[in-house]
PDB file of N, CA and C in Angstrom:
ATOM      1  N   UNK A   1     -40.066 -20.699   8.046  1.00  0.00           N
ATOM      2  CA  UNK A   1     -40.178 -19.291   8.361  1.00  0.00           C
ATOM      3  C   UNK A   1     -38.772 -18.687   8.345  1.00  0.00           C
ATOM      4  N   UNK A   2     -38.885 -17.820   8.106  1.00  0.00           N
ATOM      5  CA  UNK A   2     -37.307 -16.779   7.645  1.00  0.00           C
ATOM      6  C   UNK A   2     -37.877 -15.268   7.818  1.00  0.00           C
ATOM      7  N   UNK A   3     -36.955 -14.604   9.178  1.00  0.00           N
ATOM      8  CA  UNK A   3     -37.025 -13.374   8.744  1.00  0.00           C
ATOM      9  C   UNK A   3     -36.240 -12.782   8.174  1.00  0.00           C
ATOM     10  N   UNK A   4     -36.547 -11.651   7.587  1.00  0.00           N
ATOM     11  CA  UNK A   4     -35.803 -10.649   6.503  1.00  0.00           C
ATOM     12  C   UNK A   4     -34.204 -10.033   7.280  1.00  0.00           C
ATOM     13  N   UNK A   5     -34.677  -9.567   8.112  1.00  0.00           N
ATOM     14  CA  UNK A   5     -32.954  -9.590   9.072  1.00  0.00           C
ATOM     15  C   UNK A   5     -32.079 -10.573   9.067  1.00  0.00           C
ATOM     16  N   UNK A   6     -32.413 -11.914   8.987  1.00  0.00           N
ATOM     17  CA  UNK A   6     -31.882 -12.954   9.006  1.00  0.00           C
ATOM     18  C   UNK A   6     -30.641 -13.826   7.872  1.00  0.00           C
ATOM     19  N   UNK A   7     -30.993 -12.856   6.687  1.00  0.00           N
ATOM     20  CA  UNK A   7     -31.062 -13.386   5.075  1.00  0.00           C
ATOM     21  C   UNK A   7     -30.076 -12.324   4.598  1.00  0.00           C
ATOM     22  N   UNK A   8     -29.462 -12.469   3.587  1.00  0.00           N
ATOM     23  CA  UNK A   8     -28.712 -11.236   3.064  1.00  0.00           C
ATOM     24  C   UNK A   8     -29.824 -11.037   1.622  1.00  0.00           C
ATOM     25  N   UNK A   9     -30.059 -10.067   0.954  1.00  0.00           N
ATOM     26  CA  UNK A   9     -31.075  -9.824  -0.679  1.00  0.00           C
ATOM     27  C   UNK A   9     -30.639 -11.120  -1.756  1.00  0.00           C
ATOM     28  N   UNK A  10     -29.022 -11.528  -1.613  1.00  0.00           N
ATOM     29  CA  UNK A  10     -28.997 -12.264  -2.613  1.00  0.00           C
ATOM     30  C   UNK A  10     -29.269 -13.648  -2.359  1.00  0.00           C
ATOM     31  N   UNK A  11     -28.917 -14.162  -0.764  1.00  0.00           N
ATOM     32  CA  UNK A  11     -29.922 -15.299  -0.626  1.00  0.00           C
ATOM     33  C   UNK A  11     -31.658 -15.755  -0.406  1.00  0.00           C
ATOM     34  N   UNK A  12     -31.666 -14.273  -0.096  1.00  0.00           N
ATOM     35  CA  UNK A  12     -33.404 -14.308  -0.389  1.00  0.00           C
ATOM     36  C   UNK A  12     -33.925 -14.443  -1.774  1.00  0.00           C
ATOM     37  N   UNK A  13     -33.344 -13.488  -2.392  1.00  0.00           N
ATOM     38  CA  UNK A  13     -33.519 -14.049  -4.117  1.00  0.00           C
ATOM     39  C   UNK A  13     -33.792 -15.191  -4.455  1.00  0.00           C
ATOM     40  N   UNK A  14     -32.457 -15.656  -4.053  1.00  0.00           N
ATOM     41  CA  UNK A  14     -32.450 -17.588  -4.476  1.00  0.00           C
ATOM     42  C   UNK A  14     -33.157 -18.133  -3.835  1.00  0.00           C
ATOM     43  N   UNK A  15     -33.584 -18.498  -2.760  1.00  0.00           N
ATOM     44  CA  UNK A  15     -34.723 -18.896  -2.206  1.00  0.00           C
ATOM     45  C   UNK A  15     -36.065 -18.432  -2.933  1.00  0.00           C
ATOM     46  N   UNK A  16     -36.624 -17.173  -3.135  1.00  0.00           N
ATOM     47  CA  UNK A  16     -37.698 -16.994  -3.578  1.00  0.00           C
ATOM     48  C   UNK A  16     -37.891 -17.806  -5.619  1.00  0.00           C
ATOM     49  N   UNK A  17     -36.554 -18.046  -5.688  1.00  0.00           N
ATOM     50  CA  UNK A  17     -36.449 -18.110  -7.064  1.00  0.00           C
ATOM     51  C   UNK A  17     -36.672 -19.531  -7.375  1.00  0.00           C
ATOM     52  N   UNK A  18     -35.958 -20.601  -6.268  1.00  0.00           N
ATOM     53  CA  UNK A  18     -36.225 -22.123  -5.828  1.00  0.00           C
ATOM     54  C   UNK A  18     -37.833 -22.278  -5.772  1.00  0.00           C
ATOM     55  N   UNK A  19     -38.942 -21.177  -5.235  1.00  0.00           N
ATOM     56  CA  UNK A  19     -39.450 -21.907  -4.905  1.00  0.00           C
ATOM     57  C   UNK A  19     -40.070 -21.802  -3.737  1.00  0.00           C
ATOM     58  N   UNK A  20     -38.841 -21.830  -2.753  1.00  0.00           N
ATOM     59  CA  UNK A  20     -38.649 -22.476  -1.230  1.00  0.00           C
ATOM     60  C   UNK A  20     -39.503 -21.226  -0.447  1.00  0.00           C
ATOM     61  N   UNK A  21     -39.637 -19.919  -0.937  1.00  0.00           N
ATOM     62  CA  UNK A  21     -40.422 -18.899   0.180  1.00  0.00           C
ATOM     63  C   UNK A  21     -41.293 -18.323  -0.957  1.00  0.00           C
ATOM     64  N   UNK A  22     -42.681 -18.502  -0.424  1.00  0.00           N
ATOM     65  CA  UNK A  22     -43.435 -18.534  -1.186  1.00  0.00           C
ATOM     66  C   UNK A  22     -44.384 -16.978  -0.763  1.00  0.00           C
ATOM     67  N   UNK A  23     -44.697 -16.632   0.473  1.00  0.00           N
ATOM     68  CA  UNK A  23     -45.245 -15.537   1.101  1.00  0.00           C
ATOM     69  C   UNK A  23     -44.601 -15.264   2.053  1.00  0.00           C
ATOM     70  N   UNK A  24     -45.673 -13.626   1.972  1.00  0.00           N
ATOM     71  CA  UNK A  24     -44.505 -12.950   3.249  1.00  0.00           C
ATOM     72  C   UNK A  24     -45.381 -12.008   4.271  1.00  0.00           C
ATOM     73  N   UNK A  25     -44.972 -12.531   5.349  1.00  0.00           N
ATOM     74  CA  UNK A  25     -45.568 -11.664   6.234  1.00  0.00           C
ATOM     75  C   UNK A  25     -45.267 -10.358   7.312  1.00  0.00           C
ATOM     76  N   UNK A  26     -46.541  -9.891   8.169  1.00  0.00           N
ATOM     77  CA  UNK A  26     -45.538  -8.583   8.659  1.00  0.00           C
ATOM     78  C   UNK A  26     -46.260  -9.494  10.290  1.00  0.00           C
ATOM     79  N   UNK A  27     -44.635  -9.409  10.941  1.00  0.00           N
ATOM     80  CA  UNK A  27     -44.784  -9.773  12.425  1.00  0.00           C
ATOM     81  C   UNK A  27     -45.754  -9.395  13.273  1.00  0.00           C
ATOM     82  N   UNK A  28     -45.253  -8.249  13.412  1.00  0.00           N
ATOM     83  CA  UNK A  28     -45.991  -7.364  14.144  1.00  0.00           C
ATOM     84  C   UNK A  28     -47.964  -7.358  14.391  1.00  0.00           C
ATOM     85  N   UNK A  29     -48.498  -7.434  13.036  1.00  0.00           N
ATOM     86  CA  UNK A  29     -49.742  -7.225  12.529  1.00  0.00           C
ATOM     87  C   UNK A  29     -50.134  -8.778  12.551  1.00  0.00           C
ATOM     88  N   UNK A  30     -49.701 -10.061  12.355  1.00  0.00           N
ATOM     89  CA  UNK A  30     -49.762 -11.536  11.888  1.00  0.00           C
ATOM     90  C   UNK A  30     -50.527 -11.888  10.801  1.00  0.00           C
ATOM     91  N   UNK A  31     -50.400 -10.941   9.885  1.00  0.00           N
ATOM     92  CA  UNK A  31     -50.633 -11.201   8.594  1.00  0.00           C
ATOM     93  C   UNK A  31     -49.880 -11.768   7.753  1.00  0.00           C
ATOM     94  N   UNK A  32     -50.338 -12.437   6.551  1.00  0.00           N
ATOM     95  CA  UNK A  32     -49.741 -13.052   5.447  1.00  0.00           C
ATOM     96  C   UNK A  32     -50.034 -12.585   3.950  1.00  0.00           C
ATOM     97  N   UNK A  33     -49.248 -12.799   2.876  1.00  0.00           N
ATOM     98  CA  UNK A  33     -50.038 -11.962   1.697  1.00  0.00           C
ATOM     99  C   UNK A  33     -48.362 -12.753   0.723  1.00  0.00           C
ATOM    100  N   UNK A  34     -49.140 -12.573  -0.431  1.00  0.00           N
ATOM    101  CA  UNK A  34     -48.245 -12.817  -1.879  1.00  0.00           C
ATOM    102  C   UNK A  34     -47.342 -11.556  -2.167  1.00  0.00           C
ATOM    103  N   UNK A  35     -46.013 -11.880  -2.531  1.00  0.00           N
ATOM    104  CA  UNK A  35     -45.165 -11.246  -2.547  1.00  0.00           C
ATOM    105  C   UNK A  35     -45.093  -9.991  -3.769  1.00  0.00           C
ATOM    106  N   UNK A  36     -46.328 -10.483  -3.965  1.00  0.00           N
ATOM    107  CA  UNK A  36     -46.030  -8.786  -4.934  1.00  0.00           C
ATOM    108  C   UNK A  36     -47.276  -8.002  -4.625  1.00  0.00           C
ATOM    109  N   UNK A  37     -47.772  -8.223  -3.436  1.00  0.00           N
ATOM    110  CA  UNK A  37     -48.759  -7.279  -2.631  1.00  0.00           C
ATOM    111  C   UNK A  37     -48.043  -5.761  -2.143  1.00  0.00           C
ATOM    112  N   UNK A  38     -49.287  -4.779  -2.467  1.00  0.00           N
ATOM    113  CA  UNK A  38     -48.325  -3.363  -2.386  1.00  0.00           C
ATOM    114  C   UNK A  38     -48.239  -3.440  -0.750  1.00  0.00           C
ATOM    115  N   UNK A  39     -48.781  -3.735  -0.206  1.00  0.00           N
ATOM    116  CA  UNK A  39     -49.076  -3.504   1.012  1.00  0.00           C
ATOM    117  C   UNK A  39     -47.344  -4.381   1.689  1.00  0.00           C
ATOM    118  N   UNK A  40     -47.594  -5.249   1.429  1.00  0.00           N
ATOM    119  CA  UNK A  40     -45.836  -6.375   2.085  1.00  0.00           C
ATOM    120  C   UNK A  40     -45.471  -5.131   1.033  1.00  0.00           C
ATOM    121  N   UNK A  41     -45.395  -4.765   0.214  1.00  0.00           N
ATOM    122  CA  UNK A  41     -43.534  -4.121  -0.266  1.00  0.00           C
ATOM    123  C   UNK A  41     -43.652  -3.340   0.249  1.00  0.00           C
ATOM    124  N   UNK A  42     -44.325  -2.150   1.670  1.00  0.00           N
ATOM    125  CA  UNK A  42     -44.086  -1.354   2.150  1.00  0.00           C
ATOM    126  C   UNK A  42     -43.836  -1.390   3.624  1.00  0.00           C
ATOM    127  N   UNK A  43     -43.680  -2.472   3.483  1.00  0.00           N
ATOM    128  CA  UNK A  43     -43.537  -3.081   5.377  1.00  0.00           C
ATOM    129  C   UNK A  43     -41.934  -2.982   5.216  1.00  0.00           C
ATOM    130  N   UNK A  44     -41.622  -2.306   6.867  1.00  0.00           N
ATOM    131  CA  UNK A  44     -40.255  -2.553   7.203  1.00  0.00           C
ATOM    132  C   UNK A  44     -39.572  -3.984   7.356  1.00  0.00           C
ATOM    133  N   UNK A  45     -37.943  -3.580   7.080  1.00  0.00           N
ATOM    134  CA  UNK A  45     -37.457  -5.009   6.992  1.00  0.00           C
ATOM    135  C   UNK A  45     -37.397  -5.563   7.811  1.00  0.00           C
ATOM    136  N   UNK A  46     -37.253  -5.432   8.950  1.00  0.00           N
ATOM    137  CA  UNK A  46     -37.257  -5.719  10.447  1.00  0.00           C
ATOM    138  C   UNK A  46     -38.794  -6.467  11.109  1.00  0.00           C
ATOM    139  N   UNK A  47     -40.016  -5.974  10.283  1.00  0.00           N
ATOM    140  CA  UNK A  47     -41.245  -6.732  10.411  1.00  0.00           C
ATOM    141  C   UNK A  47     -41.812  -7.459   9.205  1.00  0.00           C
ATOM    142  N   UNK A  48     -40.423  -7.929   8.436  1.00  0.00           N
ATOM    143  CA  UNK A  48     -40.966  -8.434   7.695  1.00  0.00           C
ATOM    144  C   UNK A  48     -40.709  -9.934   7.736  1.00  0.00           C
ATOM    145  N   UNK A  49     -41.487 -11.003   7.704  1.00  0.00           N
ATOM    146  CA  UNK A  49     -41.225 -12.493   7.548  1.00  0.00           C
ATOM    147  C   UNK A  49     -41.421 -13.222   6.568  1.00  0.00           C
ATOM    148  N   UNK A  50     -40.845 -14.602   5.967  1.00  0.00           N
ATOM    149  CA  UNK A  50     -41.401 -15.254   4.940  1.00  0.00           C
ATOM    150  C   UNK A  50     -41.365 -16.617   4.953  1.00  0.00           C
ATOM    151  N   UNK A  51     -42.803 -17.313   4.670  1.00  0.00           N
ATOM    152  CA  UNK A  51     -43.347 -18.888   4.741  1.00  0.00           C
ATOM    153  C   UNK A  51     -42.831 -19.317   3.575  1.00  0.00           C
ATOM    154  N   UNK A  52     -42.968 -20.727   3.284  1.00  0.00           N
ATOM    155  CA  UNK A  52     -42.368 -21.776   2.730  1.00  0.00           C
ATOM    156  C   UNK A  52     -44.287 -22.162   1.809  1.00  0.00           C
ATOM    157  N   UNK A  53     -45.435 -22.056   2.953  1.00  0.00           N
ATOM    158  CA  UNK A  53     -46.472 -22.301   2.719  1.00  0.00           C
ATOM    159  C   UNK A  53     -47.169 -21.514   3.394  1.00  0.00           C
ATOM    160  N   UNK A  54     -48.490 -21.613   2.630  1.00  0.00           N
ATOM    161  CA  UNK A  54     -49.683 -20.885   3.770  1.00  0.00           C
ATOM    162  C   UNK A  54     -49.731 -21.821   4.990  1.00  0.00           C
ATOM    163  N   UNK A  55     -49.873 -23.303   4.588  1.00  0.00           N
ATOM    164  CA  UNK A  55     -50.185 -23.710   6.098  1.00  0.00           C
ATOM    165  C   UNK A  55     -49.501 -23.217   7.078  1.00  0.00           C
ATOM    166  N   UNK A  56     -47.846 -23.320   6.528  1.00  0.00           N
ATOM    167  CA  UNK A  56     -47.049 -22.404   7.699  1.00  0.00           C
ATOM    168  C   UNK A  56     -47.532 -21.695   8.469  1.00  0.00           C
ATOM    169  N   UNK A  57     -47.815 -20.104   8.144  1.00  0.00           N
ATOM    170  CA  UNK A  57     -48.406 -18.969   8.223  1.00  0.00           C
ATOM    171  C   UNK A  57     -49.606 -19.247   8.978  1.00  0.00           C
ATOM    172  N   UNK A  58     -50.532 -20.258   8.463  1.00  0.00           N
ATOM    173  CA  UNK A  58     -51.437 -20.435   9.577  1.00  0.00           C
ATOM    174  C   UNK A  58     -51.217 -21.346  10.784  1.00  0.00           C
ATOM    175  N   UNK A  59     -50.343 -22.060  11.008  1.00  0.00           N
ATOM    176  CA  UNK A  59     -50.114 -22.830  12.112  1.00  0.00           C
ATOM    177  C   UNK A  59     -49.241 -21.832  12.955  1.00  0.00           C
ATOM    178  N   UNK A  60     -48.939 -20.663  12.216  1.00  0.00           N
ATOM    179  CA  UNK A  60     -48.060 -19.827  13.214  1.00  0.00           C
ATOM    180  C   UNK A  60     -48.840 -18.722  13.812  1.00  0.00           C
ATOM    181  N   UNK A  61     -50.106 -18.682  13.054  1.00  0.00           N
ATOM    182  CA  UNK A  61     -51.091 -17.954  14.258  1.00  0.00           C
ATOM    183  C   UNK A  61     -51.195 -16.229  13.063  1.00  0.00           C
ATOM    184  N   UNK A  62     -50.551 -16.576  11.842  1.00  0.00           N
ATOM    185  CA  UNK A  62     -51.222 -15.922  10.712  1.00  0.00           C
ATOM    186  C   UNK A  62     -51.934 -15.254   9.903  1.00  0.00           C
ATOM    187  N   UNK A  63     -52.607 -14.228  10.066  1.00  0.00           N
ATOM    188  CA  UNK A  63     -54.098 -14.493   8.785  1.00  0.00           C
ATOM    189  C   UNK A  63     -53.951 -14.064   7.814  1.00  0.00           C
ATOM    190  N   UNK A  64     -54.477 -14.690   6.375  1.00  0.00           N
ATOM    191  CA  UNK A  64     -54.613 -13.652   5.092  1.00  0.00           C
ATOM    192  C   UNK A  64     -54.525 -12.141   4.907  1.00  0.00           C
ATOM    193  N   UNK A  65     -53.755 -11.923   3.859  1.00  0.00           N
ATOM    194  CA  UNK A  65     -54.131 -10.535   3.486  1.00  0.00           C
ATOM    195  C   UNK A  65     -55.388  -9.986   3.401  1.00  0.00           C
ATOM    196  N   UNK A  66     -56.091  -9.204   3.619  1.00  0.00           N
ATOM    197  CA  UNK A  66     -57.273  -9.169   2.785  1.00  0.00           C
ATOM    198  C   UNK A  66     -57.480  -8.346   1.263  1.00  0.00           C
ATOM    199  N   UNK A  67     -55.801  -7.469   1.256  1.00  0.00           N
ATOM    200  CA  UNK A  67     -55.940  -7.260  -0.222  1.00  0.00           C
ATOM    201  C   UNK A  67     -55.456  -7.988  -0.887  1.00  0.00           C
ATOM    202  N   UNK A  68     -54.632  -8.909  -1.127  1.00  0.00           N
ATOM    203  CA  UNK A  68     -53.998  -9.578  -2.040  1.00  0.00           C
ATOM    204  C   UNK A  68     -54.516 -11.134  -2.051  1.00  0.00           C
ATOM    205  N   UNK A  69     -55.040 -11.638  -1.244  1.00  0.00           N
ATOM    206  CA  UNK A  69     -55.370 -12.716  -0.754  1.00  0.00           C
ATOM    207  C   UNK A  69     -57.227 -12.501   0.168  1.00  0.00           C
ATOM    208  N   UNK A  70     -57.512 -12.159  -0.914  1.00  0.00           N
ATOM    209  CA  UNK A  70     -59.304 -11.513  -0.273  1.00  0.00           C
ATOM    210  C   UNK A  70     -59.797 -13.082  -0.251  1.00  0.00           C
ATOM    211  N   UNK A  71     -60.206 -13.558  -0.895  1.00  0.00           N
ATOM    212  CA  UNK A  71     -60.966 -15.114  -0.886  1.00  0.00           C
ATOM    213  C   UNK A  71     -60.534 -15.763   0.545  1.00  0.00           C
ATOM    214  N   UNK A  72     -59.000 -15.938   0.866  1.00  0.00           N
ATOM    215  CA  UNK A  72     -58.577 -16.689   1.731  1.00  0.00           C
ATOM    216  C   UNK A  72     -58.739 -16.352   3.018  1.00  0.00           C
ATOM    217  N   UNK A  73     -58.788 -14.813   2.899  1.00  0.00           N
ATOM    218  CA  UNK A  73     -59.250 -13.528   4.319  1.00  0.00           C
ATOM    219  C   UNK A  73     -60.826 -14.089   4.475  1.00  0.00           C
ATOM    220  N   UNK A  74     -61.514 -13.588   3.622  1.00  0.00           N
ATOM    221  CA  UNK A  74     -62.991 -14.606   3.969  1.00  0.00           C
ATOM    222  C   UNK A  74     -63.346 -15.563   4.564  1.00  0.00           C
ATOM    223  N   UNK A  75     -62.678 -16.665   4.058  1.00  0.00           N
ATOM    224  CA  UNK A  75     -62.756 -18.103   4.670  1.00  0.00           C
ATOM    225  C   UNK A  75     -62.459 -17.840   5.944  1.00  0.00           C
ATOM    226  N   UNK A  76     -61.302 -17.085   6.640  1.00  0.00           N
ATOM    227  CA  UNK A  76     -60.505 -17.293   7.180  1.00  0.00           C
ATOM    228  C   UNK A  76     -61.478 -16.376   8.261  1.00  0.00           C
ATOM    229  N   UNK A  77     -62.069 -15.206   7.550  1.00  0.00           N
ATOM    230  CA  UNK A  77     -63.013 -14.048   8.895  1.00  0.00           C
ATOM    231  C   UNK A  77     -64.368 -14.848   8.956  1.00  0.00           C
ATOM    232  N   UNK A  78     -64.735 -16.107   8.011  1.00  0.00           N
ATOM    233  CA  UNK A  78     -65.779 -16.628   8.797  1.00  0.00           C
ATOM    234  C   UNK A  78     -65.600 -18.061   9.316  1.00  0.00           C
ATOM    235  N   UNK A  79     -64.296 -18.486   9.481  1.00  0.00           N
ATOM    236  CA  UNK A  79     -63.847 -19.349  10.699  1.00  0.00           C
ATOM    237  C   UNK A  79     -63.991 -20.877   9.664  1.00  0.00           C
ATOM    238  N   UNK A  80     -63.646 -20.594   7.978  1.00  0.00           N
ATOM    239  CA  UNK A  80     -63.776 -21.973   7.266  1.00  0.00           C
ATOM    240  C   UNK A  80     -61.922 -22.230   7.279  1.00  0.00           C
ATOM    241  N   UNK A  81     -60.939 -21.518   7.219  1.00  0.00           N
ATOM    242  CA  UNK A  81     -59.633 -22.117   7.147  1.00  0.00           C
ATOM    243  C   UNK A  81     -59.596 -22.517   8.975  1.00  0.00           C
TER     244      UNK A  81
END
C-alpha cells in the first residue's frame, strides 16, 4: 500500500511501470478500481491510495469499484470474494 502524498509523480510512474502498483484506491470511501477508471482519476491526491494486489485491497477492508471492476463488485455485494 502507498499513498499518493507519500510518492513524488516520477516515482509513482516507475512503480506503476514495474508492475509493482497495480490499483488504486480512495481512503476515505474504501474502494478499489483499475487505474484508468474515470472515477480514481478524479479523486483527490490526498485520498488517494495504491495496492500492489487486489488481495491487498481486500485484506485492508477494500471493496471493488463497481464501475471499472463491476464483476468483482458483484461477487463481492453478494458475499463470494
Amino acid at each position: 500500500m502507498v499513498l499518493h502524498t507519500e510518492v513524488t509523480d516520477v516515482e509513482l510512474r516507475q512503480e506503476i511501470r514495474r508492475g509493482q502498483l497495480v490499483l488504486a484506491g480512495h481512503r476515505q470511501s474504501k474502494t478499489y478500481g483499475k487505474l484508468r477508471c474515470r472515477s480514481g482519476q478524479r479523486m483527490h491526491r490526498e485520498n488517494r491510495i495504491f495496492f500492489e494486489s487486489e488481495s491487498e485491497a481486500l485484506v485492508l477492508g477494500y471493496r471493488p469499484c463497481g464501475s471499472c471492476m463491476h464483476a468483482a463488485f458483484k461477487k463481492w455485494k453478494h458475499g463470494v470474494i
